[in-house]
Each structure stands twice: as structure tokens, then as C-alpha cells.
N, C-alpha and C. Protein backbone atom coordinates (compact mmCIF):
# COMPACT_ATOMS: atom_id res chain seq x y z
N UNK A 1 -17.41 -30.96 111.45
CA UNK A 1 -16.23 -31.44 112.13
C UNK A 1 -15.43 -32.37 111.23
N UNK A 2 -16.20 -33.25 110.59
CA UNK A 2 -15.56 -33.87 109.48
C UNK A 2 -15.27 -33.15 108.45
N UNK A 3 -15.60 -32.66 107.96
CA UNK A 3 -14.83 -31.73 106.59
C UNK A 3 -13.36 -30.97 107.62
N UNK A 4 -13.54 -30.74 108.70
CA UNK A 4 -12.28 -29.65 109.23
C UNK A 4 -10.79 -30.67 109.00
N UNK A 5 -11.23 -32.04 110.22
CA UNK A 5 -10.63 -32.70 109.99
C UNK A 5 -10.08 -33.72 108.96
N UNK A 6 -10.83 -33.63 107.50
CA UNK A 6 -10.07 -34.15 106.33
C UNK A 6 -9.67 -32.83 105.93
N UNK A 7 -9.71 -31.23 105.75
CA UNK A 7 -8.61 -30.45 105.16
C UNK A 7 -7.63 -30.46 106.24
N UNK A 8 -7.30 -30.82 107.28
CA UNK A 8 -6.26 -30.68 107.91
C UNK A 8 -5.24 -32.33 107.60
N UNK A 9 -5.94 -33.24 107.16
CA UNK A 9 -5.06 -34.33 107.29
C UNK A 9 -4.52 -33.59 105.65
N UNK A 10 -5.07 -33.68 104.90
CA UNK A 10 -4.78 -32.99 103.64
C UNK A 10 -4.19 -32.34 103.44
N UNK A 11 -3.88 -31.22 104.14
CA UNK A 11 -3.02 -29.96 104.18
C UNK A 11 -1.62 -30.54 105.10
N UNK A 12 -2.00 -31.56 105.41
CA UNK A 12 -0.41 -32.23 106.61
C UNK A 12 0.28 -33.28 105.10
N UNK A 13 -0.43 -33.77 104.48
CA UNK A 13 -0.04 -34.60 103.41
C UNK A 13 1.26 -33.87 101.95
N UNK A 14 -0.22 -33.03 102.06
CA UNK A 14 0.32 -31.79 101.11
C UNK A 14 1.83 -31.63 101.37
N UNK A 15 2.07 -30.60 102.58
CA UNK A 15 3.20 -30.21 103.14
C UNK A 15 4.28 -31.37 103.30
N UNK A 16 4.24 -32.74 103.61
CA UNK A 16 5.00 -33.69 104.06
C UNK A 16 5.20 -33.87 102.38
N UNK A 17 4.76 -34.14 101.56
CA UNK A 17 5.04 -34.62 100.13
C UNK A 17 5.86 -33.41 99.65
N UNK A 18 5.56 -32.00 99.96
CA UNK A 18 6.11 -30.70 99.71
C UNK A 18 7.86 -30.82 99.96
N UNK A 19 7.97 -31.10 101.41
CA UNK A 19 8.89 -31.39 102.45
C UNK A 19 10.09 -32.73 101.79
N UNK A 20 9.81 -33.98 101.45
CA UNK A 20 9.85 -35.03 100.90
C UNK A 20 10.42 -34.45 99.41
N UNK A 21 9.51 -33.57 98.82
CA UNK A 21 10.26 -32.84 96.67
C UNK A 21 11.39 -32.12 97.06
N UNK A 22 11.18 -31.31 98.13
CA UNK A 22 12.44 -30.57 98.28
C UNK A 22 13.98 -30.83 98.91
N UNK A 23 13.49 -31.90 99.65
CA UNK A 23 14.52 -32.79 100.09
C UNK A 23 15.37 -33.47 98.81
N UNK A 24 14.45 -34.03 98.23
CA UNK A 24 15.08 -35.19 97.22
C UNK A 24 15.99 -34.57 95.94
N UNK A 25 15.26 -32.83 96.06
CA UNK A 25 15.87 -32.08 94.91
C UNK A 25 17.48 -31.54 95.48
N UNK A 26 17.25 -30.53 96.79
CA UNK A 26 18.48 -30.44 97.29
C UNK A 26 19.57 -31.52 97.24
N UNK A 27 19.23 -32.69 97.97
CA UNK A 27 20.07 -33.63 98.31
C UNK A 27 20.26 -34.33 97.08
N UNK A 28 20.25 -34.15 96.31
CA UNK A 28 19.80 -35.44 94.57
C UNK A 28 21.40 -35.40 94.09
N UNK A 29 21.68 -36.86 93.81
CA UNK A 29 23.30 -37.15 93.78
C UNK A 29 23.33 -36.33 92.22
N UNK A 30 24.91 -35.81 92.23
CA UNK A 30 24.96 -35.49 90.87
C UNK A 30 25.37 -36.89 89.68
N UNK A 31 25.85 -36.26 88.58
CA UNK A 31 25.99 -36.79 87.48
C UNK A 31 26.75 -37.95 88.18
N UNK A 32 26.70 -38.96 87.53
CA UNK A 32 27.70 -39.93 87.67
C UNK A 32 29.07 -40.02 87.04
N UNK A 33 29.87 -39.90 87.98
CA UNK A 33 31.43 -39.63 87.64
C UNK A 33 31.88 -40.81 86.83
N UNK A 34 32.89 -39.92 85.81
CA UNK A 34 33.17 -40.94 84.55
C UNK A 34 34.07 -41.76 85.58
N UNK A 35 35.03 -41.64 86.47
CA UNK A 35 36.08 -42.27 87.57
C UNK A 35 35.28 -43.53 87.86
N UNK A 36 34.25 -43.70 88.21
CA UNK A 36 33.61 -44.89 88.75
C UNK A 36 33.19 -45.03 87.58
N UNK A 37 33.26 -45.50 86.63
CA UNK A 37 32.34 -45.74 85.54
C UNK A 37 33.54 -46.95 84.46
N UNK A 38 33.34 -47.84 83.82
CA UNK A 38 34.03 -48.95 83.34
C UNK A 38 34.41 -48.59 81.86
N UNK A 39 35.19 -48.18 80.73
CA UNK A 39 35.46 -47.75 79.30
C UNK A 39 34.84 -49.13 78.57
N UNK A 40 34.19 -49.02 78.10
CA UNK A 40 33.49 -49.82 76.81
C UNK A 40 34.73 -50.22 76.07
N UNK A 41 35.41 -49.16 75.83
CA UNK A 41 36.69 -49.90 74.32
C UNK A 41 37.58 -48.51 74.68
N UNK A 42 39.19 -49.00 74.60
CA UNK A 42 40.17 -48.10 74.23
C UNK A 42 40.77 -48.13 73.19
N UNK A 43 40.83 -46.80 72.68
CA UNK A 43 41.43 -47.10 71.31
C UNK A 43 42.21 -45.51 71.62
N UNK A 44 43.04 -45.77 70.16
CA UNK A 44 43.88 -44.22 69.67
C UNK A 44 43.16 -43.45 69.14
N UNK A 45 43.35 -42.14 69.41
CA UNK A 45 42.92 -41.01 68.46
C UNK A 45 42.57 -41.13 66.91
N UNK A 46 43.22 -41.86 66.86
CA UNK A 46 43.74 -41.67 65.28
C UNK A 46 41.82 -43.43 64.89
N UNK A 47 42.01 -44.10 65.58
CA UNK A 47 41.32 -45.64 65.50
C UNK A 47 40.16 -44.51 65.66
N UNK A 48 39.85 -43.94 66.56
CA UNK A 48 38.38 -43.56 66.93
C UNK A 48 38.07 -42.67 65.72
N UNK A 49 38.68 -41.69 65.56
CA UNK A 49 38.56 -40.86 64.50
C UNK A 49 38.23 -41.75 63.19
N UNK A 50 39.05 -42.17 62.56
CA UNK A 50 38.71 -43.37 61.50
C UNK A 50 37.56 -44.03 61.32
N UNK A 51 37.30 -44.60 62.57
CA UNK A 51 36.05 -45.44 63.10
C UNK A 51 34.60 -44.18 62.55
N UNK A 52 34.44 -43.06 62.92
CA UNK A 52 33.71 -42.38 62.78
C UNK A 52 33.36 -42.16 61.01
N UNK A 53 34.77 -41.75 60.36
CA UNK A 53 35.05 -41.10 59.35
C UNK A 53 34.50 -42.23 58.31
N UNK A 54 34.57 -43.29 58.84
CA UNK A 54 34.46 -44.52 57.85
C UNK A 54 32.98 -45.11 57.77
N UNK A 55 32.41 -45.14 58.93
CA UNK A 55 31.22 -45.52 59.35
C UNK A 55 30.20 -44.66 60.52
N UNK A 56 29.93 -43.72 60.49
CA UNK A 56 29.14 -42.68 61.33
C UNK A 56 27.96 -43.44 62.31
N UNK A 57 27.27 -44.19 61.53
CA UNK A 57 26.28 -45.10 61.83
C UNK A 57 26.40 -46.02 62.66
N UNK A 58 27.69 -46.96 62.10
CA UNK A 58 28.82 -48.25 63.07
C UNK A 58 28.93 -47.47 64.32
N UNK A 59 29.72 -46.59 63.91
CA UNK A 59 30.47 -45.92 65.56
C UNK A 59 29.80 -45.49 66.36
N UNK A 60 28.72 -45.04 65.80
CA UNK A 60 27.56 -44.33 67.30
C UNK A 60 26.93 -45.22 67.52
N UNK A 61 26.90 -46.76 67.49
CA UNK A 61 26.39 -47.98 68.17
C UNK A 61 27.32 -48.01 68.62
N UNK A 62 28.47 -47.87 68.72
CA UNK A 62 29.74 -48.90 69.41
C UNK A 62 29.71 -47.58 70.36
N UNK A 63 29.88 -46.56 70.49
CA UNK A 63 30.56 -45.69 70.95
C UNK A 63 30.04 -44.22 71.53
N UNK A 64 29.04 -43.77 70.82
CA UNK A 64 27.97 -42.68 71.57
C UNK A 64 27.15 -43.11 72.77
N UNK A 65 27.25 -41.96 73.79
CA UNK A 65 27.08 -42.35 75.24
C UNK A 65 27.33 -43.08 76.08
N UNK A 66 28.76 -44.03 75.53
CA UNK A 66 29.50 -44.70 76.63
C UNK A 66 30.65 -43.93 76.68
N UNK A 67 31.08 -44.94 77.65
CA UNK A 67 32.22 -44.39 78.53
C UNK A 67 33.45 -45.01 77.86
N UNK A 68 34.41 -44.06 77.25
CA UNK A 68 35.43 -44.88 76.47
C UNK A 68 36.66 -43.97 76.81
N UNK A 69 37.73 -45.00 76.45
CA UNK A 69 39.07 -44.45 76.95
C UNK A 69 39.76 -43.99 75.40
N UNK A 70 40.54 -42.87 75.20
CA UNK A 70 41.49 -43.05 74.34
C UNK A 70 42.82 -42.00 74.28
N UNK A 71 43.85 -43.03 73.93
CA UNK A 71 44.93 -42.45 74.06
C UNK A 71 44.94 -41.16 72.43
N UNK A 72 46.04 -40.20 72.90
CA UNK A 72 46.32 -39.24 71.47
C UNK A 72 47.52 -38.23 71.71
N UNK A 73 47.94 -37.50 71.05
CA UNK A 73 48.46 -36.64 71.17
C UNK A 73 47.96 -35.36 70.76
N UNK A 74 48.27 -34.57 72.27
CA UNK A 74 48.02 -33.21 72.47
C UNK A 74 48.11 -32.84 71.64
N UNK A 75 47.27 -31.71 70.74
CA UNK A 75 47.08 -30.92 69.70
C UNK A 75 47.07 -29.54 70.50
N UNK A 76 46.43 -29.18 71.19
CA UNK A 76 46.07 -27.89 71.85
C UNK A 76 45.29 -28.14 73.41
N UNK A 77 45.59 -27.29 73.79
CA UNK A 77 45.06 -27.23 75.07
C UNK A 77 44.17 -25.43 75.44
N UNK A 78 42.93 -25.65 75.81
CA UNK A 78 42.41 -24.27 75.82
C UNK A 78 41.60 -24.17 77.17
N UNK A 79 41.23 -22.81 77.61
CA UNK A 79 40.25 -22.64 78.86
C UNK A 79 39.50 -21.66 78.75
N UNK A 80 38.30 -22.05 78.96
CA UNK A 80 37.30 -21.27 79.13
C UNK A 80 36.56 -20.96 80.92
N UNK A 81 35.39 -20.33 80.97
CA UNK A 81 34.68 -20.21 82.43
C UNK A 81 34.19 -21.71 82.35
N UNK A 82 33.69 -22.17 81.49
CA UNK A 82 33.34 -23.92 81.62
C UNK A 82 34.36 -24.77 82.63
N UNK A 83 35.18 -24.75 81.92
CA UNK A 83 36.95 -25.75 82.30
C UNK A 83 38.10 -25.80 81.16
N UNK A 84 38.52 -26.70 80.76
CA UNK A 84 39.41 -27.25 79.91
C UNK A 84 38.66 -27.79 78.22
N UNK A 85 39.66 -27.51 77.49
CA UNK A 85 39.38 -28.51 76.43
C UNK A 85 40.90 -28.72 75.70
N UNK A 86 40.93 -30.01 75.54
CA UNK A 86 42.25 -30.71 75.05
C UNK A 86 41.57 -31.35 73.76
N UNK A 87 42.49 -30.87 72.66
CA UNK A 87 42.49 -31.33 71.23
C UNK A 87 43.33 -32.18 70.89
N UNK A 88 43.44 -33.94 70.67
CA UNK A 88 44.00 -34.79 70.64
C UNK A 88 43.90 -34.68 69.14
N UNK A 89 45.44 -34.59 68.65
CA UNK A 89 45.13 -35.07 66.72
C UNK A 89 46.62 -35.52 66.55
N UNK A 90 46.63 -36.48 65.73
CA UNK A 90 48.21 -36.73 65.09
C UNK A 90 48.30 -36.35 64.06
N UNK A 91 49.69 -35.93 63.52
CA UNK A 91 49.87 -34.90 62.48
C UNK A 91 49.23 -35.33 61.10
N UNK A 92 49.30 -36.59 61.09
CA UNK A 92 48.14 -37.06 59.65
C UNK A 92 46.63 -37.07 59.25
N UNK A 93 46.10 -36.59 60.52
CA UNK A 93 44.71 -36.64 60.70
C UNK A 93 44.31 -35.65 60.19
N UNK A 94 43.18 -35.04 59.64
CA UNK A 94 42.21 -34.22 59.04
C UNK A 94 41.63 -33.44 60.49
N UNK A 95 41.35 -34.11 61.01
CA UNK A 95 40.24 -33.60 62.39
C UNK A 95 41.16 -34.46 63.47
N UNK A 96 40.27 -34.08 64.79
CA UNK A 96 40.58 -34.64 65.88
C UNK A 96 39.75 -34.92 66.83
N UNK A 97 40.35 -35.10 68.14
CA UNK A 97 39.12 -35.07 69.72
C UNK A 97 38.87 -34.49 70.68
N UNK A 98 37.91 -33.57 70.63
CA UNK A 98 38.08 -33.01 71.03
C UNK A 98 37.31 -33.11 73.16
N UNK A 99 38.50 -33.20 73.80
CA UNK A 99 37.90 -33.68 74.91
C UNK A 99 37.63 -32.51 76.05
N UNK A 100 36.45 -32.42 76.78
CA UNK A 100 36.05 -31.23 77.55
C UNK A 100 36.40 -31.91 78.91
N UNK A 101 36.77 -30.90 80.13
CA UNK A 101 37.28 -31.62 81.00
C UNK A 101 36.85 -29.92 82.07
N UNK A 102 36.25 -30.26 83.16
CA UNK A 102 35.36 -29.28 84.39
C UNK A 102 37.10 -28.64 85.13
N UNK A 103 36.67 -27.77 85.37
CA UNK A 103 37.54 -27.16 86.02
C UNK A 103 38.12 -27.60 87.10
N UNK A 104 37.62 -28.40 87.80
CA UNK A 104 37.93 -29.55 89.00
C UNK A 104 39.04 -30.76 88.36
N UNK A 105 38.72 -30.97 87.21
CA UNK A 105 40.12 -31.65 87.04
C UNK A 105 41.36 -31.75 87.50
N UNK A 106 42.05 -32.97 87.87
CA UNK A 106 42.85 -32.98 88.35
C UNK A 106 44.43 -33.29 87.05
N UNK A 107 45.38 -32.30 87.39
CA UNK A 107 46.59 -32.95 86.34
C UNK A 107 46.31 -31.86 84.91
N UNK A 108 45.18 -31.60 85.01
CA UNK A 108 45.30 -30.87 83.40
C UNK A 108 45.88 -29.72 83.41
N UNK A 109 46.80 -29.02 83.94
CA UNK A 109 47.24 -28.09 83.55
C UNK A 109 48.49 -28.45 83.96
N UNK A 110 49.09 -29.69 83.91
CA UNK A 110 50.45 -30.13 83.21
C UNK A 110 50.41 -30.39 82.04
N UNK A 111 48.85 -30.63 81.28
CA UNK A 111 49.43 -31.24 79.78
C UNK A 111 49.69 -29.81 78.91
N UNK A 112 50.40 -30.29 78.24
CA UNK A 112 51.01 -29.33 77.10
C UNK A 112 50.73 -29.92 75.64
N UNK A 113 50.57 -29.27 74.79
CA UNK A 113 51.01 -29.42 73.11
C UNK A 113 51.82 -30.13 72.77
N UNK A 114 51.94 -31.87 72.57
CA UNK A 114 52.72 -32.19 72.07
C UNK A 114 52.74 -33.61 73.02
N UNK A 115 52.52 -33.17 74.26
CA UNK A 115 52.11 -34.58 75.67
C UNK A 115 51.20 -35.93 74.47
N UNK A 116 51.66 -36.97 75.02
CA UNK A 116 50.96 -38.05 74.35
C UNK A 116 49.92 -38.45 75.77
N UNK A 117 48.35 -38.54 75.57
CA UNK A 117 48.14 -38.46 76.89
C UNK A 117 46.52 -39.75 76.83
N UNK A 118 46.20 -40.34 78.09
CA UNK A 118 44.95 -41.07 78.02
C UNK A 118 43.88 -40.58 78.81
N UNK A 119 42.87 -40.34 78.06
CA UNK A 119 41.58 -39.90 78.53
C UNK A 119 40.68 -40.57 78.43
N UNK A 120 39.57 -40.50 79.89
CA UNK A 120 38.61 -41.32 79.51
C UNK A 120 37.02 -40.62 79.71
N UNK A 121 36.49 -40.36 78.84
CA UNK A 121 34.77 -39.78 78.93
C UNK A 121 34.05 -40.08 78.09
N UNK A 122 32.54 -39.55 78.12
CA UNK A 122 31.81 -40.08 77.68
C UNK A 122 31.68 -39.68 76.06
N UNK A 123 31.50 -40.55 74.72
CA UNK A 123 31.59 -39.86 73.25
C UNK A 123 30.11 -39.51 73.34
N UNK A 124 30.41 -37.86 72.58
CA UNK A 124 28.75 -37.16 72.30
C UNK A 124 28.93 -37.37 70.22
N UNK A 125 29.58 -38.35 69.72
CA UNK A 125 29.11 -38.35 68.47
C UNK A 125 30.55 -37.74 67.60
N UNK A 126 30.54 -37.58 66.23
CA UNK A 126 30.97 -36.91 65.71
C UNK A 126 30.56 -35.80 65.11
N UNK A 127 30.87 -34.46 64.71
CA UNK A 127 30.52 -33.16 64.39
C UNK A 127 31.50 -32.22 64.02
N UNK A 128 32.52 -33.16 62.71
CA UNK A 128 33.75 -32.72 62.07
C UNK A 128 34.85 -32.77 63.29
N UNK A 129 34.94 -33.15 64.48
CA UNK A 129 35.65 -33.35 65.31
C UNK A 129 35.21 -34.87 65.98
N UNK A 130 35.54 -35.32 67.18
CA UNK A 130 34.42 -36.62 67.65
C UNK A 130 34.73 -35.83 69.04
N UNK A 131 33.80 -35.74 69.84
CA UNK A 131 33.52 -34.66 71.19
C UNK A 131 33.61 -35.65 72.53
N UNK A 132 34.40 -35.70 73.07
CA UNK A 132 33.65 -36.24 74.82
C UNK A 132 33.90 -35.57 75.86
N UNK A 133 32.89 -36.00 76.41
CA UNK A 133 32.89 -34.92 77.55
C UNK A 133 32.64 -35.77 79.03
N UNK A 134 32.91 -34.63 80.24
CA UNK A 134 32.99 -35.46 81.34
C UNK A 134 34.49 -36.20 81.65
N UNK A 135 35.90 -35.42 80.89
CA UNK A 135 36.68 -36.14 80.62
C UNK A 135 37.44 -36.01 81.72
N UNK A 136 38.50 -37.56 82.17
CA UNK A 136 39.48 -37.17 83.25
C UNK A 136 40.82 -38.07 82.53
N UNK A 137 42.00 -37.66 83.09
CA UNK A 137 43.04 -38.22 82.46
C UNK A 137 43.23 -39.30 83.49
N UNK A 138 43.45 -40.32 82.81
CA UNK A 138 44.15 -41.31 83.32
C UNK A 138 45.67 -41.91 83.51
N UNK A 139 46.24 -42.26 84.40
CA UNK A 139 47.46 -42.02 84.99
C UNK A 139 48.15 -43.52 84.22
């Protein structure tokens, strides 16, 4: 009688902890939106780029995996099944920024080639371009 009644409390545990993983997975908040999130440093296209080009090492302390704002001018604008990507470069620059932005974006398909515009997401580094992603424009 005792062995019945510890596989049954066991098997109720089981299931409630079962019940409890699947809950927490369904319901589990997503990513944290760059919108609620505070920019570390704003700078220009042209400052961030530099910043990288000059010091790789410097800048990914200051600047990889935060949340940073920067102004530039539109270079290109492209779309994929992902979302958006806007290429910020001024005409003196070598490279540029390249910023990824979800299809839910709001406003990006007013910018054009040539728009001077401010974005704010998170930097993934430099990689002959400097990449962020998670990006939304700021008004």
C-alpha cells in the first residue's frame, strides 16, 4: 500500500513540474525590446565607424552588446523574408552600418537612399561593416 501510494504522489509531482515547463515555455516573455531599453552612447555613423576602424578592442568594450543610438545617412535600403536592412555610410567612408530591422517595424519603408536618419539597436561588433541589430528608428 505504501509503495502504491509514493508512485502516485510521484507520478502527480512528475506531471505538475511537466505542467509548470510547459507553461513557462509557452508563456516565456520574448526578447527584450530595444524601445524600452536606455542607448549607452549616440554617436554618427561616420564616429562609430572610426571608433571601430581605429581601435577594434576599445570599441567592443564601449559598444558590443549594448544598446546604442546612431545617427547616418541612408546608403541603401534592402528586404529580405527576415525584415529590413538599412546601410548608413557617408560618402567618405570606406564601409558603413549596417542596421537589421524585423518586419514589424514601424516607419521603415519611408526611408529612402539619401534620408539622414536615427537608429537605435543593439552593436554585434565589427565585420568590415559594424552590424546592429534589433533596430528601430527613432523619431
Amino acid at each position: 500500500m505504501k509503495i502504491k501510494y509514493w508512485l502516485i504522489i510521484t507520478a502527480v509531482l512528475i506531471i505538475a513540474v511537466g505542467i509548470f515547463t510547459l507553461y513557462k515555455y509557452i508563456f516565456r516573455e520574448a526578447d527584450s525590446s530595444v524601445v524600452s531599453l536606455e542607448s549607452t552612447a549616440t554617436l554618427t555613423s561616420s564616429e562609430l565607424l572610426s571608433s571601430y576602424e581605429t581601435d577594434e578592442v576599445n570599441a567592443n568594450s564601449l559598444y558590443l552588446d549594448k544598446v546604442i543610438s546612431v545617427k547616418g545617412k541612408v546608403d541603401k535600403v534592402s528586404e529580405d523574408s527576415a525584415g529590413y536592412s538599412v546601410y548608413l555610410k557617408e560618402p567618405d567612408d570606406l564601409a558603413g552600418i549596417i542596421c537589421s530591422f524585423d518586419k514589424t517595424s514601424e516607419g521603415i519603408s519611408a526611408v529612402h537612399p539619401g534620408d539622414t536618419i536615427l537608429v537605435k539597436g543593439i552593436c554585434n561588433g565589427y565585420l568590415l561593416d559594424v552590424v546592429l541589430n534589433k533596430c528601430i528608428l527613432i523619431n
